[in-house]
Protein backbone atom coordinates (compact mmCIF):
# COMPACT_ATOMS: atom_id res chain seq x y z
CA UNK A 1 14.84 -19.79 3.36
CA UNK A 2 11.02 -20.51 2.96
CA UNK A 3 8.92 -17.70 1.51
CA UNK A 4 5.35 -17.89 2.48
CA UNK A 5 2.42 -16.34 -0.65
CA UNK A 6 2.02 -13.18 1.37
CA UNK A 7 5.69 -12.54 1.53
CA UNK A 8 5.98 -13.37 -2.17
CA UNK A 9 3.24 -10.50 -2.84
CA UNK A 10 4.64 -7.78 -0.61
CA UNK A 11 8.22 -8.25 -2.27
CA UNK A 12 6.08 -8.04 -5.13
CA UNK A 13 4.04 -4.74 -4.10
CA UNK A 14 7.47 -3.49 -3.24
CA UNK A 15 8.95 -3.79 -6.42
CA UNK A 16 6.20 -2.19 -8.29
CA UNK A 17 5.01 -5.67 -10.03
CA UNK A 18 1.72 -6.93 -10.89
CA UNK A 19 1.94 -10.74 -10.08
CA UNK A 20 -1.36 -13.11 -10.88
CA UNK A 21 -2.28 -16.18 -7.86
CA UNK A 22 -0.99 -18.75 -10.29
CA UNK A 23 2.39 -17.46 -10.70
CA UNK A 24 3.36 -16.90 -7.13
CA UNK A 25 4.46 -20.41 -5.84
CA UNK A 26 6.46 -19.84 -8.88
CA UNK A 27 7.99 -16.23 -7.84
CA UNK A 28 8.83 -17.49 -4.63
CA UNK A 29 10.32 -20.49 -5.85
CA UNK A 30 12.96 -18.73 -8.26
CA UNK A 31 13.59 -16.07 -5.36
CA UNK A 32 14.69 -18.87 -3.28
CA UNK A 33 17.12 -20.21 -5.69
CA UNK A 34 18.41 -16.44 -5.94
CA UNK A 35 19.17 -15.88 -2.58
CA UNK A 36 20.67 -19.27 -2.40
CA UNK A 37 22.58 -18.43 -4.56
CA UNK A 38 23.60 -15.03 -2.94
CA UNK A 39 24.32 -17.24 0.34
CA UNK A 40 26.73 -19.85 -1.85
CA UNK A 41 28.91 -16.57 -3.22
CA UNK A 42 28.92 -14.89 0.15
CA UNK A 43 30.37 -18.60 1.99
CA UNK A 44 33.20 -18.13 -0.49
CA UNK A 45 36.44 -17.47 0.86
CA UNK A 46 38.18 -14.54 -1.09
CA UNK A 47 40.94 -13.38 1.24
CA UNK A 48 44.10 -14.73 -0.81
CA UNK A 49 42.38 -13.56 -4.52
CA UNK A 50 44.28 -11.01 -5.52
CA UNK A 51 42.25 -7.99 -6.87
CA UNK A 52 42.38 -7.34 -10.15
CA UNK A 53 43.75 -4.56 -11.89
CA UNK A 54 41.44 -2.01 -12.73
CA UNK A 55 42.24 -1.27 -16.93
CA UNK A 56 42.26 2.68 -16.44
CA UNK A 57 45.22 2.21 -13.88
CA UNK A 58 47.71 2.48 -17.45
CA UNK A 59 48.63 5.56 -18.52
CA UNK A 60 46.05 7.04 -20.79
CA UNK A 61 48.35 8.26 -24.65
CA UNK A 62 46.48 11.86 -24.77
CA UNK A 63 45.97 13.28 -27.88
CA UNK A 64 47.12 17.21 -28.52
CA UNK A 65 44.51 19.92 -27.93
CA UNK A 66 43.52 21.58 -30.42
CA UNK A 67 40.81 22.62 -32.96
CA UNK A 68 39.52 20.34 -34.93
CA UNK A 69 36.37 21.47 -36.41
CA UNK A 70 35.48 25.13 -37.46
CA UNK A 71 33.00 26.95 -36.00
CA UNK A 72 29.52 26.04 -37.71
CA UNK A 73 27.51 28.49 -35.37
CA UNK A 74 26.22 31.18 -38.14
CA UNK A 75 25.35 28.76 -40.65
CA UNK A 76 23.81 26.23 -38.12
CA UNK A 77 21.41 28.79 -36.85
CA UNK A 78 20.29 30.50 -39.88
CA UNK A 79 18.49 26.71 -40.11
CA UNK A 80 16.92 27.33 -37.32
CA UNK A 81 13.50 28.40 -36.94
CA UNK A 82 14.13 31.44 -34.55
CA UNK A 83 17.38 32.27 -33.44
CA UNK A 84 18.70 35.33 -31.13
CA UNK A 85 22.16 36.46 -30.03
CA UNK A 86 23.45 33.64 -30.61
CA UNK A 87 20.96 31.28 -28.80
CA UNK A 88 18.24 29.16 -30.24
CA UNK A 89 14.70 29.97 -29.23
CA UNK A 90 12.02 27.62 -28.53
CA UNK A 91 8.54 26.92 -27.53
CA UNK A 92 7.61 27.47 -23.65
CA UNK A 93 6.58 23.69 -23.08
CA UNK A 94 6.38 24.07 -18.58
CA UNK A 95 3.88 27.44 -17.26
């Protein structure tokens, strides 16, 4: 595949990305080699691979629940600048 300068730019424009004149024979050069690439992995034949197995397909050893840590909530917000009900309060920062 042969990628002309103004198709270099537009990929370029597309993807957000400030590229200088110098550096796009350069661009288009290394996106040739990638979708080369991309063209060598697709011509490979994968039909007799068999898939792998996925590592969450075990059986996962759960752990018993219950409580671990006490509840921290009164002493927590008593740091807190301003506290309500329960909830901490804070700045408006959006109108």
């Amino acid at each position: 595949m042969i990628l002309d300068k103004s198709e270099v730019r537009k990929i370029a424009q597309l993807a957000r990305l400030h590229i200088s004149d110098a550096d796009v024979d350069e661009i288009g050069h290394r996106i040739k080699e990638i979708l080369t690439l991309v063209d060598q992995m697709q011509s490979v034949e994968t039909k007799p691979v068999e898939p792998l197995y996925h590592p969450f397909d075990a059986v996962q050893k759960l752990r018993p629940d219950v409580v671990t840590e006490r509840n921290n909530r009164e002493e927590l917000q008593k740091l807190a600048p301003k506290a309500e009900m329960g909830l901490y309060l804070v700045p408006k920062v959006l109108d």
